[in-house]
C-alpha atoms as a PDB file:
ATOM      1  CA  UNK A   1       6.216 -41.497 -98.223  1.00  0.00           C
ATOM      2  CA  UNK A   2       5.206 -39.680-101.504  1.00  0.00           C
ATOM      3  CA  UNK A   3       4.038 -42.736-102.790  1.00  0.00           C
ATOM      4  CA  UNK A   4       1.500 -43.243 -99.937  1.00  0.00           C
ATOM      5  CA  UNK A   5       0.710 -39.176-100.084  1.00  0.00           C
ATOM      6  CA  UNK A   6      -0.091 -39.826-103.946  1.00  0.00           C
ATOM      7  CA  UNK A   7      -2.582 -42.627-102.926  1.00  0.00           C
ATOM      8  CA  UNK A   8      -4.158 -40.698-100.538  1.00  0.00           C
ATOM      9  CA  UNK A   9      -5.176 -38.068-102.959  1.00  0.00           C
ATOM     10  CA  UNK A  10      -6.170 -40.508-105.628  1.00  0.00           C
ATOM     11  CA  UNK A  11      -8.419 -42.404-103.054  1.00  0.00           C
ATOM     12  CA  UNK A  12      -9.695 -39.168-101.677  1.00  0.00           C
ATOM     13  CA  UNK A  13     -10.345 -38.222-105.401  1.00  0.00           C
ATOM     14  CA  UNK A  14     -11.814 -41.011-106.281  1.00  0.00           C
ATOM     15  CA  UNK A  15     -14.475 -40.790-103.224  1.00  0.00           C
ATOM     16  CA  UNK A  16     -15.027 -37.136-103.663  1.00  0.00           C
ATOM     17  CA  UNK A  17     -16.340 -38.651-107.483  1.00  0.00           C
ATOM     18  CA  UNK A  18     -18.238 -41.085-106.147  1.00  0.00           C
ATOM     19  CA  UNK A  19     -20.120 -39.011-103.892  1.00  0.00           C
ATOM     20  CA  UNK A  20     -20.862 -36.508-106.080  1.00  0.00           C
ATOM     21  CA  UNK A  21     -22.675 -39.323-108.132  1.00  0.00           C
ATOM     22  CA  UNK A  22     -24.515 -40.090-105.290  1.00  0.00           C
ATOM     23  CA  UNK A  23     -27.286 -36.761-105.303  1.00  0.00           C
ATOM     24  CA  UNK A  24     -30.478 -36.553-104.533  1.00  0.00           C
ATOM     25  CA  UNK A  25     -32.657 -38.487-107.036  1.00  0.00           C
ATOM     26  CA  UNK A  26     -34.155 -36.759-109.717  1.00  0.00           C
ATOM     27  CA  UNK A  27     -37.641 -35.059-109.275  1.00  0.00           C
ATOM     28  CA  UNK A  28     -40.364 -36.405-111.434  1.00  0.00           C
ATOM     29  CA  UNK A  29     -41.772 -34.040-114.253  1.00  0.00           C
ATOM     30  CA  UNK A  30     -43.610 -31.129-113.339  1.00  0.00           C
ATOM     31  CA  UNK A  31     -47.305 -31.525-113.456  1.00  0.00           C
ATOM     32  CA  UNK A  32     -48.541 -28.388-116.350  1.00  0.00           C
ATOM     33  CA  UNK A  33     -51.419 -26.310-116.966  1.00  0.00           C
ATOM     34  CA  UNK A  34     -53.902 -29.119-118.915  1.00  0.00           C
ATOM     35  CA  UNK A  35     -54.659 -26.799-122.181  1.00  0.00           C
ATOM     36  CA  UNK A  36     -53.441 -23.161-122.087  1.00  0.00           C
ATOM     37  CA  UNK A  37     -55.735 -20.914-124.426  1.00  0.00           C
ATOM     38  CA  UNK A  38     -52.808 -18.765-126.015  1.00  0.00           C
ATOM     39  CA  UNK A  39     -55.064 -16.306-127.116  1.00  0.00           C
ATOM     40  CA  UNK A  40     -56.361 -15.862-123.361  1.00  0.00           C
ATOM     41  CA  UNK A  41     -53.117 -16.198-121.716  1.00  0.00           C
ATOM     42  CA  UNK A  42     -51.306 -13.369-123.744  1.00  0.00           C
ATOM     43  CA  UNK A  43     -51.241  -9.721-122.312  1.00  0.00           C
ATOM     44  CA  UNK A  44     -49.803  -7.940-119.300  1.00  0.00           C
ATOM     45  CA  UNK A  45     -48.772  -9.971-115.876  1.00  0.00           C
ATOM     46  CA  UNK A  46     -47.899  -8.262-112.736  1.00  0.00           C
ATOM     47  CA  UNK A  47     -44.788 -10.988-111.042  1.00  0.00           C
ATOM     48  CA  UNK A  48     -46.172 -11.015-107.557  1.00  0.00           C
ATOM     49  CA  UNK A  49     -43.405 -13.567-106.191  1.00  0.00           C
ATOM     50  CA  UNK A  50     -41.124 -15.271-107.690  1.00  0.00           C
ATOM     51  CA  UNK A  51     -37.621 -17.193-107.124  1.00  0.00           C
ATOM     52  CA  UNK A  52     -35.235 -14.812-109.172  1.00  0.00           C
ATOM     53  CA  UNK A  53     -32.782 -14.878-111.789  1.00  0.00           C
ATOM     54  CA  UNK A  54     -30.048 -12.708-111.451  1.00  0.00           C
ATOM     55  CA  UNK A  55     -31.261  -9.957-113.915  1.00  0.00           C
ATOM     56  CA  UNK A  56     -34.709  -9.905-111.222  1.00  0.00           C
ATOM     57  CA  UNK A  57     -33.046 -10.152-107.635  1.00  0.00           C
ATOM     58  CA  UNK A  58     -33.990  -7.079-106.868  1.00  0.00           C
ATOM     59  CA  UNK A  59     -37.104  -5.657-108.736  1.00  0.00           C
ATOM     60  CA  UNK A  60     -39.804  -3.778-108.295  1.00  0.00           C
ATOM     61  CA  UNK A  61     -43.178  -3.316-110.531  1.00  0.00           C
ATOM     62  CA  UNK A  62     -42.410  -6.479-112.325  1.00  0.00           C
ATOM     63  CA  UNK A  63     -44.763  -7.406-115.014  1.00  0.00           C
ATOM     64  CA  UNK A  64     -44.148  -9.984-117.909  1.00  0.00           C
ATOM     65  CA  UNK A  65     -46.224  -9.160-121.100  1.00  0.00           C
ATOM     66  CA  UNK A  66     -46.892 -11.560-123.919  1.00  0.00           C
ATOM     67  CA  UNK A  67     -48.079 -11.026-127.748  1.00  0.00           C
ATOM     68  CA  UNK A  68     -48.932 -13.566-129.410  1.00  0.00           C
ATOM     69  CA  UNK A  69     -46.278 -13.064-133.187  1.00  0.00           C
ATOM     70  CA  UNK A  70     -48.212 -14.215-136.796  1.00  0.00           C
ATOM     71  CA  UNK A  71     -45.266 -16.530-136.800  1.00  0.00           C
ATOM     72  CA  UNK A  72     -46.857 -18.215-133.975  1.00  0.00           C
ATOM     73  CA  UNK A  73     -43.865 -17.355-131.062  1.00  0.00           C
ATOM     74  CA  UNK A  74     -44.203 -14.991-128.462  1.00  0.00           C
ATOM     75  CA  UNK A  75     -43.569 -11.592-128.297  1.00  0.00           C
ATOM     76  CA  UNK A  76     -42.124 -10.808-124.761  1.00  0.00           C
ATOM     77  CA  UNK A  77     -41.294  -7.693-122.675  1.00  0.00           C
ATOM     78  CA  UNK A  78     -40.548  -7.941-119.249  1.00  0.00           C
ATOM     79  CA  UNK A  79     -40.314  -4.564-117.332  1.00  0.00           C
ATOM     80  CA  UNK A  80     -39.376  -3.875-113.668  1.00  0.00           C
ATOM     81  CA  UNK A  81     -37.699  -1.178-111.761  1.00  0.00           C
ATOM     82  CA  UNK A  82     -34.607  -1.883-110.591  1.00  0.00           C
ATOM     83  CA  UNK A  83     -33.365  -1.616-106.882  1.00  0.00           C
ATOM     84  CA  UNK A  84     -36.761   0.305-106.144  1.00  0.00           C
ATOM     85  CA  UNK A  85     -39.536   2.224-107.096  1.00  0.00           C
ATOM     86  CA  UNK A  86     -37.874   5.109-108.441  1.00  0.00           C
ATOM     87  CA  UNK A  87     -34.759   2.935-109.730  1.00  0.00           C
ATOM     88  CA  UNK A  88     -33.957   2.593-113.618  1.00  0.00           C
ATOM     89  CA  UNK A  89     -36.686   0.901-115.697  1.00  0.00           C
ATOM     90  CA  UNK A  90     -35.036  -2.092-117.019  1.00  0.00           C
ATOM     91  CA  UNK A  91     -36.632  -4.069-120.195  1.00  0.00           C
ATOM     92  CA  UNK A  92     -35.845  -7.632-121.383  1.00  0.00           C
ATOM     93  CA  UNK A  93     -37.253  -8.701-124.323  1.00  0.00           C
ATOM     94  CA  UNK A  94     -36.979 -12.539-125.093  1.00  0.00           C
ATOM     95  CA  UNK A  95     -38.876 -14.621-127.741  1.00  0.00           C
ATOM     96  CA  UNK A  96     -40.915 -17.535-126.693  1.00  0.00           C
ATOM     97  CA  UNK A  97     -41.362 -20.756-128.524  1.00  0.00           C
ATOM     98  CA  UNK A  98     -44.427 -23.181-128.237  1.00  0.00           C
ATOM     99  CA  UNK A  99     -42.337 -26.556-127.725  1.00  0.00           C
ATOM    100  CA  UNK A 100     -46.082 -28.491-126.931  1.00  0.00           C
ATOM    101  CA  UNK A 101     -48.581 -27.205-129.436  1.00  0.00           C
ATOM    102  CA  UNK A 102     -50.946 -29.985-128.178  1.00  0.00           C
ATOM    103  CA  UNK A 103     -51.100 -28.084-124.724  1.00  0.00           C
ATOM    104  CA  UNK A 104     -49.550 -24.740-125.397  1.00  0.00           C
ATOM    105  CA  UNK A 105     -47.980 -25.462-121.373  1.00  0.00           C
ATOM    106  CA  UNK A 106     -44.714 -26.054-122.449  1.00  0.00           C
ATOM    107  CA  UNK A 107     -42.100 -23.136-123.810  1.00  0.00           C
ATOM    108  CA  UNK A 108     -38.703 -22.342-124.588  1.00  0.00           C
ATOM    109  CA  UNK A 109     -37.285 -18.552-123.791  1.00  0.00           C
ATOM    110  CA  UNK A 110     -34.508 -16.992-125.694  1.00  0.00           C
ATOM    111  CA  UNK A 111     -32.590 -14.485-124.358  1.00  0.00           C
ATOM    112  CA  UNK A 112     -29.389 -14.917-127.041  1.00  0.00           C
ATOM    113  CA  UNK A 113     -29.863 -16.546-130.131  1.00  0.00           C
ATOM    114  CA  UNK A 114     -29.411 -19.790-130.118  1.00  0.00           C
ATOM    115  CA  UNK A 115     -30.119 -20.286-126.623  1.00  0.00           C
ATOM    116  CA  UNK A 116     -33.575 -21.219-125.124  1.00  0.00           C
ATOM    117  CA  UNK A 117     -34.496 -22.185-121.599  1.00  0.00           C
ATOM    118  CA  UNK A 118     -36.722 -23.856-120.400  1.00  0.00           C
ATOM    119  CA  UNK A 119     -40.375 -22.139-119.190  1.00  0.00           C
ATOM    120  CA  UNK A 120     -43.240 -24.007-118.601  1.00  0.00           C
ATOM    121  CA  UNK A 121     -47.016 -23.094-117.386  1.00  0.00           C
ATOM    122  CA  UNK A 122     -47.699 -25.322-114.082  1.00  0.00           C
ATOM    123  CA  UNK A 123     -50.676 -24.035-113.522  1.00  0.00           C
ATOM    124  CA  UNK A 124     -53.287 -20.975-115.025  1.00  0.00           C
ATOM    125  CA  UNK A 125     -56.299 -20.184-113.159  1.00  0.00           C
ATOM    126  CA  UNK A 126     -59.863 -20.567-115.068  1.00  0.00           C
ATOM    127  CA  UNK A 127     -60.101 -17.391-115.563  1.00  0.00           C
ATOM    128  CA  UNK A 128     -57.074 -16.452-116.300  1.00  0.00           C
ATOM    129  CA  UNK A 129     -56.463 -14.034-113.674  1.00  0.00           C
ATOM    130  CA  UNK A 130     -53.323 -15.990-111.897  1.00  0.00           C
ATOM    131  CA  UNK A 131     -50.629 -18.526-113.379  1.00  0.00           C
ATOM    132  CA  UNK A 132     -47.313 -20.252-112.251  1.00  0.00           C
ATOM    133  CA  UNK A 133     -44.421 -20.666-114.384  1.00  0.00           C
ATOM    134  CA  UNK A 134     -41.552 -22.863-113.335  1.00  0.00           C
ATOM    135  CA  UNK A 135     -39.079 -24.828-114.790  1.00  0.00           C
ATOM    136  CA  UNK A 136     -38.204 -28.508-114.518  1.00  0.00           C
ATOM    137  CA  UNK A 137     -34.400 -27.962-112.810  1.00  0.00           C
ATOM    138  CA  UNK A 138     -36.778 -26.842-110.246  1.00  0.00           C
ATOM    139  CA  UNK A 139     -34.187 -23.351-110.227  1.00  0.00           C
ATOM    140  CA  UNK A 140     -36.273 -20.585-110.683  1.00  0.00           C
ATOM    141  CA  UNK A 141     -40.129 -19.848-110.387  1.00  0.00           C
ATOM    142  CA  UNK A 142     -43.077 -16.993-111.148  1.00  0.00           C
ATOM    143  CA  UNK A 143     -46.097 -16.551-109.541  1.00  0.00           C
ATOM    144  CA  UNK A 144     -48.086 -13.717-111.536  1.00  0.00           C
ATOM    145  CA  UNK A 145     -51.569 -12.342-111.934  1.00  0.00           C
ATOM    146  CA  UNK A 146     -53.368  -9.729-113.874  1.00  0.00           C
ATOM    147  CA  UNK A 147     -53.714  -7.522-110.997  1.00  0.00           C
ATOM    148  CA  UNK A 148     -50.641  -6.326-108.788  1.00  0.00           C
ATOM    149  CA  UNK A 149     -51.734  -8.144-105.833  1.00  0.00           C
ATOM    150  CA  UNK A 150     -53.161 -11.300-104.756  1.00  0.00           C
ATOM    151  CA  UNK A 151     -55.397 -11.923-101.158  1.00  0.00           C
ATOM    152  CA  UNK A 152     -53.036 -13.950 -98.690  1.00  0.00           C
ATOM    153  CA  UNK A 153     -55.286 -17.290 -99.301  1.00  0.00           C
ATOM    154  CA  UNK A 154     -54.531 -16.963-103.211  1.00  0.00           C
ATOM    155  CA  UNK A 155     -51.146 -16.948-103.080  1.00  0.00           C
ATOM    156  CA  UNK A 156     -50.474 -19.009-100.107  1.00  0.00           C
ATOM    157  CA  UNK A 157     -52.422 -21.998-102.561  1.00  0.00           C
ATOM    158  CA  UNK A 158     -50.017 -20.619-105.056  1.00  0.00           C
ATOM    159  CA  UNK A 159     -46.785 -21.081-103.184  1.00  0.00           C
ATOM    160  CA  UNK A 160     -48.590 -24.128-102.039  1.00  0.00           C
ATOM    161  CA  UNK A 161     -49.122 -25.872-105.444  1.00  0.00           C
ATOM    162  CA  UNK A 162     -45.107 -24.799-105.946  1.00  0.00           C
ATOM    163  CA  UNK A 163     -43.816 -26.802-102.713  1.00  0.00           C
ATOM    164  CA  UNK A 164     -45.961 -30.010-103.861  1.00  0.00           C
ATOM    165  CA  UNK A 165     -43.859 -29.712-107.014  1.00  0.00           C
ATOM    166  CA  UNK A 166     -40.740 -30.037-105.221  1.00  0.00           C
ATOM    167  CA  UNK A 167     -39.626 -26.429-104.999  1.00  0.00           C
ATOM    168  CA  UNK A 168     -38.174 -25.298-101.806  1.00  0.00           C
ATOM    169  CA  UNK A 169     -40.461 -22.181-101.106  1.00  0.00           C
ATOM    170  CA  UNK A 170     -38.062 -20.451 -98.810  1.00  0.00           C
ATOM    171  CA  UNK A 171     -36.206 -18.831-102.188  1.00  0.00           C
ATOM    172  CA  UNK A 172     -39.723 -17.443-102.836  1.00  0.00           C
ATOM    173  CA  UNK A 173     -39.143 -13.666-102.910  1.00  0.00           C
ATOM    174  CA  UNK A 174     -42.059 -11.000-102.924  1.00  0.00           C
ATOM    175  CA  UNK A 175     -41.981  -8.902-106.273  1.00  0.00           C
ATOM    176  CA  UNK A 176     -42.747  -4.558-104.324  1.00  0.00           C
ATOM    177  CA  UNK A 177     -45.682  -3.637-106.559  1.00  0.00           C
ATOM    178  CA  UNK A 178     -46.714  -0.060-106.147  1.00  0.00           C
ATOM    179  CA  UNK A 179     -48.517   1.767-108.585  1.00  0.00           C
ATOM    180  CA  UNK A 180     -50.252   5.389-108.841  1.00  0.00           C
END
C-alpha cells in the first residue's frame, strides 16, 4: 500500500511539472517609441494611471521627473502622496540607464545597486505631452502626461494602445491628482 501511495505522489508530481511547463506562450516584444528625443522627454510627469508596484498601490499626486546626468543616465525622483492627499510625501529616487542609445526607448531602473529592471518607452506623443512606459513581463505599466489630467478620448487610446500590447487593462488603476 505505501508503495502504490509513493507512486501516486510521484505521478501526481510529475504532472503538476509538466503542467506548469505548459503556460501560456510567450508574448512577442513590445512595440517602443521609434526615436525618443532625451532632451525633450526629460522633466516633470504627472502618472495619470498606471498598473502599480507595491511602493505605488495606493498614491496620490504621482509624478515621475527625469534629468538628464553629464554621465549620460538619468536622474530620477518619483514623488506621490501616500494613502491620500494629505498622506506622507514619499520620494524614490532611482537611476536610469540608456540600454538602446540608437532609440533612447529602451531603459534599465535601479532601485539597489546592482539591480536594474526593466523600463521601456512604448509610446511618446509628438509633442511630448503624453507617454507609456511598460515593461516586457507585461507586470506593471505607466500612463503619464505633462499635465495632471488627460480628456477621456486620450487616455482611453492610451489604455487602448496598452491592451493591443498584451496587457490586461483591468489592473489599470487611476493615479487621484489634485492640485491647488
Amino acid at each position: 500500500m505505501k508503495a502504490q501511495s509513493m507512486k501516486r505522489i510521484l505521478s501526481l508530481f510529475i504532472c503538476g511539472c509538466a503542467l506548469a511547463g505548459c503556460g501560456a506562450p510567450p508574448l512577442p516584444p513590445l512595440a517602443l517609441a521609434d526615436k525618443v528625443d532625451l532632451p525633450r522627454f526629460m522633466g516633470d510627469w504627472y502618472v495619470i494611471a498606471s498598473i502599480p508596484t507595491f511602493i505605488e498601490k495606493n498614491a496620490h499626486n504621482a509624478i515621475e521627473s527625469y534629468r538628464l546626468a553629464p554621465d549620460g543616465s538619468i536622474d530620477t525622483t518619483f514623488t506621490f502622496r501616500a494613502g491620500g492627499f494629505d498622506g506622507e510625501r514619499k520620494r524614490y529616487a532611482p537611476r536610469g540607464f540608456i540600454a538602446d542609445r540608437a532609440v533612447n526607448s529602451v531603459w534599465e531602473m535601479q532601485f539597489v545597486w546592482p539591480l536594474k529592471t526593466d523600463y521601456r518607452i512604448v509610446h511618446v506623443s509628438p509633442d511630448y505631452a503624453r507617454t507609456v512606459i511598460g515593461r516586457e513581463k507585461r507586470d506593471y505599466a505607466w500612463i503619464m502626461a505633462r499635465t495632471p489630467t488627460l480628456p477621456d478620448a486620450e487616455y482611453e487610446e492610451l489604455v487602448g494602445l496598452l491592451r493591443a500590447q498584451g496587457y490586461d487593462v483591468s489592473l489599470l488603476r487611476k493615479v487621484p491628482q489634485r492640485w491647488t
